[in-house]
Structures are given as C-alpha cells and as structure tokens.
N, C-alpha and C. Protein backbone atom coordinates (compact mmCIF):
# COMPACT_ATOMS: atom_id res chain seq x y z
N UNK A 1 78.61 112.87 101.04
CA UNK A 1 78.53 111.51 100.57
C UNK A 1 77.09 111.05 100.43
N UNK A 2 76.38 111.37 101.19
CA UNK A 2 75.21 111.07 101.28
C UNK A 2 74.36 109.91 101.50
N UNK A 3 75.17 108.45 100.81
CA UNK A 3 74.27 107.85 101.04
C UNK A 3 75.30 106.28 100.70
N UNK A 4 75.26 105.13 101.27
CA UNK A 4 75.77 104.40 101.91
C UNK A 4 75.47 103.48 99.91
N UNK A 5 77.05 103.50 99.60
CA UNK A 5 76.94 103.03 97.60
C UNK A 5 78.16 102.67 97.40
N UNK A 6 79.54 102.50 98.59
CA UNK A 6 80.34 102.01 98.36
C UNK A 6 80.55 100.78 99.53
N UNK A 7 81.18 99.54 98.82
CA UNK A 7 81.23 98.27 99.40
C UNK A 7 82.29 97.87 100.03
N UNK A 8 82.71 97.03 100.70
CA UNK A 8 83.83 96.82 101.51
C UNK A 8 84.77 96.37 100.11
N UNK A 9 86.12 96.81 100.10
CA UNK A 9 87.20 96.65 99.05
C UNK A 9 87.03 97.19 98.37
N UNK A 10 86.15 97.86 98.09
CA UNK A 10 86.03 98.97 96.75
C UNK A 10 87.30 99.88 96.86
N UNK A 11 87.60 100.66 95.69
CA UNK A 11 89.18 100.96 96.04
C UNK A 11 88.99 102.28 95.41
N UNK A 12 89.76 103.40 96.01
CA UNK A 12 89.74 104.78 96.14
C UNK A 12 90.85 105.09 95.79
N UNK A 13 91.33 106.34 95.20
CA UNK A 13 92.67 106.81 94.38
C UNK A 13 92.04 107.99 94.50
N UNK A 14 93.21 108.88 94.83
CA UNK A 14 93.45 110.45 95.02
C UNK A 14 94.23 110.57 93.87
N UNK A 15 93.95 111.64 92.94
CA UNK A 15 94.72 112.02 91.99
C UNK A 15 95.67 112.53 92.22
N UNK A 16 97.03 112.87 90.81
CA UNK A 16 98.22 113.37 91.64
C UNK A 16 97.93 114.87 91.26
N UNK A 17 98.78 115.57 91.17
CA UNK A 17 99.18 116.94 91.55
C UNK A 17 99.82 117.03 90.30
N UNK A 18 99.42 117.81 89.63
CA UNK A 18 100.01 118.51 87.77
C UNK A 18 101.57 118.11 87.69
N UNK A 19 102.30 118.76 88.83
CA UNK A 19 103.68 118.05 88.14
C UNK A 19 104.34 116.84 88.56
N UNK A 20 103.55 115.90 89.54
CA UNK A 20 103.55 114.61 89.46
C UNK A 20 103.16 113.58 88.61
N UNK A 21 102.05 114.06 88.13
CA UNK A 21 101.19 113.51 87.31
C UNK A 21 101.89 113.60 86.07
N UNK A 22 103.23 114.81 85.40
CA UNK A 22 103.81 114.88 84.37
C UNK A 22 104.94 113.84 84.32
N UNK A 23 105.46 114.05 85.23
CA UNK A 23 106.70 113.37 86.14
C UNK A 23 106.22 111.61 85.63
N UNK A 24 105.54 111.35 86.23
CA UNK A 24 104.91 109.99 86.35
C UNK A 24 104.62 109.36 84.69
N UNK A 25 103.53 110.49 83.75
CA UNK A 25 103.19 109.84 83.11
C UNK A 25 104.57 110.24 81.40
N UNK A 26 106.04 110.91 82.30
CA UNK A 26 106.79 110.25 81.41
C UNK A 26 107.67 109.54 81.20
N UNK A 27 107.47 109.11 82.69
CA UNK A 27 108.19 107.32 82.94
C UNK A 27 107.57 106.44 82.74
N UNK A 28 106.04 106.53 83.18
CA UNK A 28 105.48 105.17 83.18
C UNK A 28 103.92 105.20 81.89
N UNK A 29 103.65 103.69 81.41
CA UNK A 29 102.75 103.64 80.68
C UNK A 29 102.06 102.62 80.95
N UNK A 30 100.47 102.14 81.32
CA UNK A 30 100.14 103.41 80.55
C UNK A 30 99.17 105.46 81.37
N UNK A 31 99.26 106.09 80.43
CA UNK A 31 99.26 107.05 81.23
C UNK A 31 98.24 107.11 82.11
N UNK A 32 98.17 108.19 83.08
CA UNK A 32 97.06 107.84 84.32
C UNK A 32 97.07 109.30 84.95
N UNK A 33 96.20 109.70 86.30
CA UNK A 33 96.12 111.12 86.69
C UNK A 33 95.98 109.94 88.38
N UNK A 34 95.98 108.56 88.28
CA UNK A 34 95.61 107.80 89.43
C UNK A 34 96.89 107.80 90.44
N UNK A 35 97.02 108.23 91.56
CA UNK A 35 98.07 108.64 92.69
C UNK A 35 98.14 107.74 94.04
N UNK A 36 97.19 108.17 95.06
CA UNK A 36 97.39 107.75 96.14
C UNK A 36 96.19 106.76 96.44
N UNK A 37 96.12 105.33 96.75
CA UNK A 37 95.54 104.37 96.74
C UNK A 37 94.85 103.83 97.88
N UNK A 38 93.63 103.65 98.85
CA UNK A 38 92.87 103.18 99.51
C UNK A 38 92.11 102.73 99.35
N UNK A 39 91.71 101.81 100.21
CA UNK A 39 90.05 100.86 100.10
C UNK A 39 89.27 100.55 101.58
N UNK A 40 88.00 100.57 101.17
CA UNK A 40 86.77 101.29 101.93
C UNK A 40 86.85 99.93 102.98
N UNK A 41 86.67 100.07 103.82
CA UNK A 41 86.33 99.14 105.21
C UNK A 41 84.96 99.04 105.66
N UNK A 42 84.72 99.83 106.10
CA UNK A 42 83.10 100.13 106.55
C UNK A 42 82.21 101.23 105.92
N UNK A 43 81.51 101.35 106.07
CA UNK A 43 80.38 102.60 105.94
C UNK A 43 79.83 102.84 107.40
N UNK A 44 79.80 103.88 108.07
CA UNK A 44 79.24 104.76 108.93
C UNK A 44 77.85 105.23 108.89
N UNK A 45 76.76 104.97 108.76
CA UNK A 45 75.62 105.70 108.53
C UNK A 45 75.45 107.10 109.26
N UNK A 46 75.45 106.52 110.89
CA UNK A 46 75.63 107.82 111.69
C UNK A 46 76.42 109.13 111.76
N UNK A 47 77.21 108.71 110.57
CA UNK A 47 78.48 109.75 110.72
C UNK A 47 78.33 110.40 108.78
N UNK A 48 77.72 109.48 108.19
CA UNK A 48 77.61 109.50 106.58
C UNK A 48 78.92 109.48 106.35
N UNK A 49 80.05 108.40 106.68
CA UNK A 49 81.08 108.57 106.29
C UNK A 49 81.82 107.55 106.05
N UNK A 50 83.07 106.83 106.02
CA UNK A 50 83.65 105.60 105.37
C UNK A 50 84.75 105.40 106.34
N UNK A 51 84.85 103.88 106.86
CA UNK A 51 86.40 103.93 107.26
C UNK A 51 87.17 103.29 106.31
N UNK A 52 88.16 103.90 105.81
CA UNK A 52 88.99 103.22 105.41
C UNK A 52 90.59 102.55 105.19
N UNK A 53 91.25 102.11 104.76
CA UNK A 53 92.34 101.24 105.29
C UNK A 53 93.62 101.90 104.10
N UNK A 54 94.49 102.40 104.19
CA UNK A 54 95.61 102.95 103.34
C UNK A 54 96.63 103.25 104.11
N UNK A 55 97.79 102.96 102.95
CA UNK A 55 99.06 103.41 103.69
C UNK A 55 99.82 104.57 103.22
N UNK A 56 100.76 105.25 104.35
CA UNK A 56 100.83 106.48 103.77
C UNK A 56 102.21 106.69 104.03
N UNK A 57 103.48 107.27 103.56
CA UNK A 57 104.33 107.56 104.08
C UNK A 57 104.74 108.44 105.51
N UNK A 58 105.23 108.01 106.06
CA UNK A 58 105.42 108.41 107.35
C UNK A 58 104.29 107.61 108.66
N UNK A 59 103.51 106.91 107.68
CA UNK A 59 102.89 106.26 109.06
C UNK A 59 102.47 104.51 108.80
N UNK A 60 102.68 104.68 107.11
CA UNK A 60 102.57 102.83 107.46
C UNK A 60 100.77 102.11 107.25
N UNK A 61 100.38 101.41 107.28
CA UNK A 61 99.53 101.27 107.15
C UNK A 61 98.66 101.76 108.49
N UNK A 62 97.40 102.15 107.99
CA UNK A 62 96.67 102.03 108.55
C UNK A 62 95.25 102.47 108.30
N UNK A 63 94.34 102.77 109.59
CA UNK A 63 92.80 102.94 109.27
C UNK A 63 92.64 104.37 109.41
N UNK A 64 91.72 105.27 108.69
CA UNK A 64 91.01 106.16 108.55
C UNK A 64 90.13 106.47 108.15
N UNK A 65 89.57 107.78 107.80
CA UNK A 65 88.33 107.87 107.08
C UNK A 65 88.27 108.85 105.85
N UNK A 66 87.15 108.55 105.09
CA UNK A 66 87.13 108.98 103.66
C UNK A 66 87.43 110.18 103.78
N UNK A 67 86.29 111.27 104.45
CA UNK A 67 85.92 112.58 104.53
C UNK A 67 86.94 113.58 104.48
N UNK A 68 88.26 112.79 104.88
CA UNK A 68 89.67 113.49 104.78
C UNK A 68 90.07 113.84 103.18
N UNK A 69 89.44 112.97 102.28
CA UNK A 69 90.03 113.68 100.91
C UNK A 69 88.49 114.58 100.21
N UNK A 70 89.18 115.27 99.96
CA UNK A 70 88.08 116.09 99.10
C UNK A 70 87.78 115.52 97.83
N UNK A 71 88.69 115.46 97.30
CA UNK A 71 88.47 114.19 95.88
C UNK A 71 89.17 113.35 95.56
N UNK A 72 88.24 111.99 95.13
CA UNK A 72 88.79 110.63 94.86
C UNK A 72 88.20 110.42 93.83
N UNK A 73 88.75 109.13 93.01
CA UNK A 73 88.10 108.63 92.24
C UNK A 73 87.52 106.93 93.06
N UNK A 74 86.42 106.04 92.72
CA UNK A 74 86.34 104.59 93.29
C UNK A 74 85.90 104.00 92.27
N UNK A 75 86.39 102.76 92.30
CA UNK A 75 86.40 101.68 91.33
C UNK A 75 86.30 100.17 92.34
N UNK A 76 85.62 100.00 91.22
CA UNK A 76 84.74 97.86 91.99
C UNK A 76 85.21 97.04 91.28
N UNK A 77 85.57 95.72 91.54
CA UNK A 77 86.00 95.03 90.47
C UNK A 77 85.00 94.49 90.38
N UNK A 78 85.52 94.21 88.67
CA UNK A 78 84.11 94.58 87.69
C UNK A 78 82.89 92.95 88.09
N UNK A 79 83.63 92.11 88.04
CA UNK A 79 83.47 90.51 88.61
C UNK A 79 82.65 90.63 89.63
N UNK A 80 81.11 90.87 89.48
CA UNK A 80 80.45 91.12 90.45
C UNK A 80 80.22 89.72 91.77
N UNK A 81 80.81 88.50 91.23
CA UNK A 81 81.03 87.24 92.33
C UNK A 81 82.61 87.56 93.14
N UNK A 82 83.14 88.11 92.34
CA UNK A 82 84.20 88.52 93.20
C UNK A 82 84.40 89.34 94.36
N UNK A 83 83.55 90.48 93.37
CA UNK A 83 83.71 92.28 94.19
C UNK A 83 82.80 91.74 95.63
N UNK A 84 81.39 90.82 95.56
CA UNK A 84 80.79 90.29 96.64
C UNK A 84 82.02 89.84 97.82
N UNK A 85 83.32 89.31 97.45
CA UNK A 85 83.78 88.60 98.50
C UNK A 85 85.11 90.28 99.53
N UNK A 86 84.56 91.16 99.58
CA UNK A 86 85.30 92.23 99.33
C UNK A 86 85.05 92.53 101.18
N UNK A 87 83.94 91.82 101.94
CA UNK A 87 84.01 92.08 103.19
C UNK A 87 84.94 90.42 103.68
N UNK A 88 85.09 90.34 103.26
CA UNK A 88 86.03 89.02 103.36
C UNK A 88 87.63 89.72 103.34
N UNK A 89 87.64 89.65 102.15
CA UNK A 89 89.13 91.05 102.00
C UNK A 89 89.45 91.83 102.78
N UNK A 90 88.55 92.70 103.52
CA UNK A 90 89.00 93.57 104.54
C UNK A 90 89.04 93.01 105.78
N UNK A 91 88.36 92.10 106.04
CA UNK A 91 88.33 91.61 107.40
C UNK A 91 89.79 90.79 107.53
N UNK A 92 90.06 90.13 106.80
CA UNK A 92 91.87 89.55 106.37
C UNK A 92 92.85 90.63 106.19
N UNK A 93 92.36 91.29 105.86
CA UNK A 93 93.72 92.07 105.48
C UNK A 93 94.11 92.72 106.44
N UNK A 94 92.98 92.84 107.85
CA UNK A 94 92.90 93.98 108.73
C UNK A 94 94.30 92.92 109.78
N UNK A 95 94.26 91.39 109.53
CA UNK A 95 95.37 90.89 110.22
C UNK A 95 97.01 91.37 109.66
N UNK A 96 96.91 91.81 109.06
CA UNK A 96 98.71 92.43 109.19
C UNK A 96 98.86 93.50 110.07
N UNK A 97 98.01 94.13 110.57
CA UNK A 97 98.30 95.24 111.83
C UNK A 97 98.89 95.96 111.53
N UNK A 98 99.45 96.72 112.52
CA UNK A 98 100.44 97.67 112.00
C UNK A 98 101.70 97.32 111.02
N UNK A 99 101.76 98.31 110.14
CA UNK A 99 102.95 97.57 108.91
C UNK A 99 103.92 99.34 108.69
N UNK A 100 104.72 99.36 108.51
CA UNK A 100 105.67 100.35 107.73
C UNK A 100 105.60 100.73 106.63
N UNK A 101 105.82 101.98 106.34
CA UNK A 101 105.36 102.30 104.99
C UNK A 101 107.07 101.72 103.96
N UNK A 102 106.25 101.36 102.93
CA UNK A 102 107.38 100.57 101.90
C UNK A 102 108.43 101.53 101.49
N UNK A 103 109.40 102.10 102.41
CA UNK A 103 110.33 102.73 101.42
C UNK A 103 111.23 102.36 100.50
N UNK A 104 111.95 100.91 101.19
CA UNK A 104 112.71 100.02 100.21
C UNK A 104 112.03 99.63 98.68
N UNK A 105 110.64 99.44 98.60
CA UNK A 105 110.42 99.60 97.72
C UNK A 105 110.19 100.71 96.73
N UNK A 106 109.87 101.88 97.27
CA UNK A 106 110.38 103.68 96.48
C UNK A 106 111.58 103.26 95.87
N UNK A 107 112.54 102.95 96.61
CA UNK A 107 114.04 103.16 96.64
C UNK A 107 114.34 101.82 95.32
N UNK A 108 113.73 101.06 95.22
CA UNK A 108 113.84 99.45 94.50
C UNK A 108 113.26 100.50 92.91
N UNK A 109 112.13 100.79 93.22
CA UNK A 109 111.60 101.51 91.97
C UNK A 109 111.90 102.74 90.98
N UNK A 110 112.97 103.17 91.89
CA UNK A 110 113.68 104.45 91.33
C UNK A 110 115.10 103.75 90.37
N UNK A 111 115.62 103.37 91.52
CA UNK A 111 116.84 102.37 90.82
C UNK A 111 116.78 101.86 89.87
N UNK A 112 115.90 100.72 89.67
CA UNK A 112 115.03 100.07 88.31
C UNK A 112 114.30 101.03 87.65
N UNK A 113 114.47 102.02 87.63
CA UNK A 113 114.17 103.25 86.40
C UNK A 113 115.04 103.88 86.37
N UNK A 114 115.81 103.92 87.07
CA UNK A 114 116.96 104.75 86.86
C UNK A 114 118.16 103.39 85.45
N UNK A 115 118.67 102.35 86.16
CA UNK A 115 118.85 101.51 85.10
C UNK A 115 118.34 100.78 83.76
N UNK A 116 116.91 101.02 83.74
CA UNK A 116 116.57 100.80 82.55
C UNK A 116 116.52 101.82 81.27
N UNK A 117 116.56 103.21 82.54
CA UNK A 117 117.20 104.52 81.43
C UNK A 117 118.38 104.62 80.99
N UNK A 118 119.15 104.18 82.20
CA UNK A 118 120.70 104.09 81.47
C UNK A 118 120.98 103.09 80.84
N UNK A 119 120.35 102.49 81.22
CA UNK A 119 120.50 101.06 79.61
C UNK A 119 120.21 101.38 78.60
N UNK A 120 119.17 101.69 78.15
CA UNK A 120 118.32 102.31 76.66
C UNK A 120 119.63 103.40 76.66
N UNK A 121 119.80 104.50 77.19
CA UNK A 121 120.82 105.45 76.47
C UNK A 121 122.42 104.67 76.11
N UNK A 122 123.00 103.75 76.95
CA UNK A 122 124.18 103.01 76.79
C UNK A 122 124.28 102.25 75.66
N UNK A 123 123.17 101.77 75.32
CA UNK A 123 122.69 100.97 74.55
C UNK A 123 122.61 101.49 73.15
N UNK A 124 122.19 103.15 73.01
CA UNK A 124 121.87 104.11 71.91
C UNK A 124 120.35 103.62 71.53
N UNK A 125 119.95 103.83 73.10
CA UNK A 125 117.80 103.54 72.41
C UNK A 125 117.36 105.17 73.27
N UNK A 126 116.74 105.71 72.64
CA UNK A 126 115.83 106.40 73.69
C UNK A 126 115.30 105.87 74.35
N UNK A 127 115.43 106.72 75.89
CA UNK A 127 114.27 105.39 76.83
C UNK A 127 113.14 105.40 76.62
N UNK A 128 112.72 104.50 76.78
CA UNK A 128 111.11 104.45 76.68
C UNK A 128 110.41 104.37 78.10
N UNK A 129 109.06 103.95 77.86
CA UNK A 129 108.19 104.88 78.55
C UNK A 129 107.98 103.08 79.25
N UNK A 130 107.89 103.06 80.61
CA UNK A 130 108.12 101.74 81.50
C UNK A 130 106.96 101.16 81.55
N UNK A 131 106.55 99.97 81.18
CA UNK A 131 104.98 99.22 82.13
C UNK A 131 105.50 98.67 83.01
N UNK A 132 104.85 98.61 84.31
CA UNK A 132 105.00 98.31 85.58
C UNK A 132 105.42 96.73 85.40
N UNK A 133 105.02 95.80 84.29
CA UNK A 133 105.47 94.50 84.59
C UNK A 133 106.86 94.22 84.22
N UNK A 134 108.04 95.47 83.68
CA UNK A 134 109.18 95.56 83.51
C UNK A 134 110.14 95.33 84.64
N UNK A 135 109.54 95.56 85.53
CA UNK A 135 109.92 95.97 87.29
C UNK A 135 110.45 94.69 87.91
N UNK A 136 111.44 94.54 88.74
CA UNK A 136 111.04 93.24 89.53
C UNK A 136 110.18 93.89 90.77
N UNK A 137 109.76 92.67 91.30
CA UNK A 137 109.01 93.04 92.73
C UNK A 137 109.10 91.96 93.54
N UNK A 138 109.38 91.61 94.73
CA UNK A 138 109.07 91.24 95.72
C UNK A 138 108.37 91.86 96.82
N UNK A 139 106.98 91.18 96.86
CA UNK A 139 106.32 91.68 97.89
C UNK A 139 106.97 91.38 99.37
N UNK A 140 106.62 92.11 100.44
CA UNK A 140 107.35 91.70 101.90
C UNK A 140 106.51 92.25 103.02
N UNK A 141 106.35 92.86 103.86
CA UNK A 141 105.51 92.88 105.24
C UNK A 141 105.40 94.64 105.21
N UNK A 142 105.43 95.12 104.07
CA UNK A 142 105.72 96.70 104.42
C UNK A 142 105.01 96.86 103.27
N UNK A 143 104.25 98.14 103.00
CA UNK A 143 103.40 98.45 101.76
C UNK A 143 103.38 99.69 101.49
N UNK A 144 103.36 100.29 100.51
CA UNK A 144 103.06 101.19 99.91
C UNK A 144 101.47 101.26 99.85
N UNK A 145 100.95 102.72 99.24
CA UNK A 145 99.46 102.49 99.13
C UNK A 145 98.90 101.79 98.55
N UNK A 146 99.30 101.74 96.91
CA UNK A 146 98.81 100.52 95.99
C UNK A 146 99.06 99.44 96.06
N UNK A 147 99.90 98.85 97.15
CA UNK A 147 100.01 97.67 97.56
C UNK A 147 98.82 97.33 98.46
N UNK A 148 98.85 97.78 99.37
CA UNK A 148 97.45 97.93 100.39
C UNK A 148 96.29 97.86 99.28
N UNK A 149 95.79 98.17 98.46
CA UNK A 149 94.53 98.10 97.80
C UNK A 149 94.89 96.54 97.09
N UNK A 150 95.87 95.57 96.42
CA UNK A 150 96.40 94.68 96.28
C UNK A 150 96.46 93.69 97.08
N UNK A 151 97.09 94.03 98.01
CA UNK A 151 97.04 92.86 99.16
C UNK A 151 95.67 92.67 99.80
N UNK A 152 94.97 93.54 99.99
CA UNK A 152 93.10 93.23 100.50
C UNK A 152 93.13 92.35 99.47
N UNK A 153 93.01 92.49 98.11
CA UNK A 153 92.44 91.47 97.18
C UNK A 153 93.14 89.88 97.42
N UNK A 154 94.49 89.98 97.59
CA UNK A 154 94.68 88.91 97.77
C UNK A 154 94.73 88.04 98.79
N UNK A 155 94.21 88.39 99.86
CA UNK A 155 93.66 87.97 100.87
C UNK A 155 92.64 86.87 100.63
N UNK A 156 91.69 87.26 99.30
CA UNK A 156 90.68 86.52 98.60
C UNK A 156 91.38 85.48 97.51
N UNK A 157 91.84 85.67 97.54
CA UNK A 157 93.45 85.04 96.12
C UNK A 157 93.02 85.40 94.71
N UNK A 158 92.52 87.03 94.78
CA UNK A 158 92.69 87.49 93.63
C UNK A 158 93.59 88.49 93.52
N UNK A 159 94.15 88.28 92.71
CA UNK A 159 95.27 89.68 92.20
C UNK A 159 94.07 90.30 91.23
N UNK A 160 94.61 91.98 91.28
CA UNK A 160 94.23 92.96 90.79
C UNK A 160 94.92 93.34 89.77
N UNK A 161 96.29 93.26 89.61
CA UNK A 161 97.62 93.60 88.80
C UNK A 161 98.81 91.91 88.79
N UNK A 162 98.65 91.81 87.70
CA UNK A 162 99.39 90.05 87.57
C UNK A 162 99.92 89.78 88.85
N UNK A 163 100.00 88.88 88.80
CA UNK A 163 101.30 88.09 90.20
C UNK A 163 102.13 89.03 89.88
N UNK A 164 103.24 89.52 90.53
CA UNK A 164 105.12 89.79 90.27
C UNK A 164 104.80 90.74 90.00
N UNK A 165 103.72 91.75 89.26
CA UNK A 165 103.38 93.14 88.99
C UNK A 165 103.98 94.14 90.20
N UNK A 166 104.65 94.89 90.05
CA UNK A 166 104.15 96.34 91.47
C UNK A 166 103.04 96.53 90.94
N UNK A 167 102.55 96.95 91.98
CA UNK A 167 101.23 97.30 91.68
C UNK A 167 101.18 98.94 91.75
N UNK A 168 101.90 99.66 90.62
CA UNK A 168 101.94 100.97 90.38
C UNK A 168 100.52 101.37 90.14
N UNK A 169 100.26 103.02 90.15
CA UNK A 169 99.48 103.73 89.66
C UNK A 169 99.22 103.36 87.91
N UNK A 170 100.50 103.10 87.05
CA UNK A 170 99.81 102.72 85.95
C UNK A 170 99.65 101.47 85.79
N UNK A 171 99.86 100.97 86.51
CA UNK A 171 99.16 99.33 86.53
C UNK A 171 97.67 98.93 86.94
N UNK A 172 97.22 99.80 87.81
CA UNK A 172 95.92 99.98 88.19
C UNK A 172 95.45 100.19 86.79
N UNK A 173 95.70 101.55 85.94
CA UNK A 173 95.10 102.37 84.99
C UNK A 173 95.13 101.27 83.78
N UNK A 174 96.30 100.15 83.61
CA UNK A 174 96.32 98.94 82.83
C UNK A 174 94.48 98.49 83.02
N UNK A 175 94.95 97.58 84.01
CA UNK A 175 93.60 97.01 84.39
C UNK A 175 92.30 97.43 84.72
N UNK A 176 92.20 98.91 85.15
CA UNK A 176 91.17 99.64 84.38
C UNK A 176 90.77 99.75 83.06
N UNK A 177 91.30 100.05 82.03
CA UNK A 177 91.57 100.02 80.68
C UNK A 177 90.83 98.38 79.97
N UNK A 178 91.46 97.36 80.99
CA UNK A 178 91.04 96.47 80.43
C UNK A 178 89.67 95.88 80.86
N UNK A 179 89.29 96.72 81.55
CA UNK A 179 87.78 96.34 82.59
C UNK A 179 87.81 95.07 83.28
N UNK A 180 89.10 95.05 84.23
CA UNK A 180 88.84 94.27 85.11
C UNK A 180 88.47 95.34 86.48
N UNK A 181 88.52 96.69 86.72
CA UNK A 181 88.27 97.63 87.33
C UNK A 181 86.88 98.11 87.17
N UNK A 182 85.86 98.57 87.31
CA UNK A 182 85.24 99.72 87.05
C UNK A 182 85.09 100.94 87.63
N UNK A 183 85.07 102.26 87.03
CA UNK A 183 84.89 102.87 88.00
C UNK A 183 83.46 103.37 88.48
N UNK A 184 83.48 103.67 89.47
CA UNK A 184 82.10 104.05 89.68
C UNK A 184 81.60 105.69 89.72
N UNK A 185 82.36 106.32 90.17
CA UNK A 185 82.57 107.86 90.16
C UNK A 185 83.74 108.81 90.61
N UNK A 186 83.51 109.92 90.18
CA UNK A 186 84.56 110.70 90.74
C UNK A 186 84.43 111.59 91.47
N UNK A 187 84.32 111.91 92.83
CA UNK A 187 83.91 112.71 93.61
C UNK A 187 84.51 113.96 93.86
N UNK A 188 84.18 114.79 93.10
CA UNK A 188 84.96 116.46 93.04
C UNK A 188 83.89 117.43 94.24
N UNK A 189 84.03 117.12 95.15
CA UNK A 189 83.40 118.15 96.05
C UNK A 189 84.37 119.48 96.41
C-alpha cells in the first residue's frame, strides 16, 4: 500500500469471480465486474495498512483490515464537500454494532427476479435484463455488503444509490457511470 491516499468512507469492491460476474451481469444492468463491498475506517501508518468496516456472510457486519484482499477496486465520492464529511460517516455508522448479515434480503432479491422473469415469460416478453431500482427494498437492522458502504453514507444523509434503491453491485456501477463515484484505482497486487 505504501502510503496513507485513502480517506475515511472511501469505498472498496472486490471483484467477482468469471462465473459470477456472468451470472450477475445477465440479470442485472447495468453491467459491472463490482462484487463484494467495503469502506475504509482508518489508516494505520505503523502497520501501512487500513481498517476497514464490511459485511460478510456468515458473520454480519463488521471491522477488519484491507491487507486481507489482494485486489480491490476504491472509489470517493466525487463531491469533494461531501467525500470531506466521510470521517463523520464512519464514526456513525460504527453505532449499529454488531448487525447480521442480510439474508432475508438475498432471499427478497432472488424472488423478485425470479418473478419478474416469470412475468416477462407469462406475459410472452423475453426477460430482460433488471436495474436495481425495479426491486422493492426495505432497508432494516441487517446488511449486506453494499448496504454497509450505503448506510456509512447515510449516516451523513447522503444516499449513494436513490432512496428505495438496493443498493446492488449494478447500482453502484449506475452511479459510477454517472460520476457521482470516482474511482481512484485498482489495486492488482
């Protein structure tokens, strides 16, 4: 890492895996290689390393550190008065404590793709290819990863992905696209 260039809320994505990434980008639009979702807490000097805050299946939210992925991509929002309020974000967000990882919502998101496919075929449409604001969502006390990079922001009362959005992998790649994201690099070590 070398050298202390990412800010508190800056937000980290692990790419997916070739046949996830196929899987994914022919349900959802628009397309993306963006997977598993975290955001930076601290910087470490002594250690040259990052803590950061993501949730993961099987354990729910919580804190760790960067050095565990070999490659990420990070992105700032682009709103440089905003992206400033980003140690604010983490320090709030760090009050939900321990949380559960969102399975009801997996389970909410499959269903609602599973019926909007069988609609389009019942219907005589080919299905088409889903944007995340098709979805319903209710947010609740349990998160998925890209929720966790979402909820820090709104801690600040900015959304990242509309109100009511899931905040899917291609919903991120939406608002990348539209440069409310930037990215900053991609770290292939």
């Amino acid at each position: 890492m070398n050298v202390e260039h990412y800010i508190p809320a800056d937000i980290g994505f692990v790419a997916a895996g070739a046949n996830v990434q196929r899987i994914m980008n022919s349900v959802f639009t628009p397309r993306t290689d963006l997977f598993h979702a975290f955001v930076i807490y601290e910087y470490l000097p002594d250690e040259d390393d990052y803590v950061i805050i993501e949730s993961r299946a099987g354990f729910g939210f919580r804190i760790t550190r960067l050095s565990k992925y070999d490659q990420y991509m990070m992105f700032r929002i682009s709103d440089p008065e905003i992206a400033s309020q980003g140690y604010e974000a983490v320090r709030l967000v760090t009050q939900i404590g321990e949380s559960r990882y969102d399975l009801p919502l997996v389970f909410s998101i499959l269903r609602q793709v599973l019926s909007i496919t069988i609609g389009g075929l019942f219907h005589g449409r080919w299905p088409h290819k889903i944007n995340a604001k098709e979805l319903k969502y209710t947010p609740d006390d349990r998160y998925i990863c890209t929720e966790t990079a979402s909820e820090t922001w709104k801690t600040v009362n900015y959304y990242i992905v509309p109100k009511g959005t899931i905040p899917l992998p291609s919903a991120y790649q939406e608002v990348i696209n539209n440069g409310k994201l930037l990215e900053l690099e991609r770290e292939l070590v």
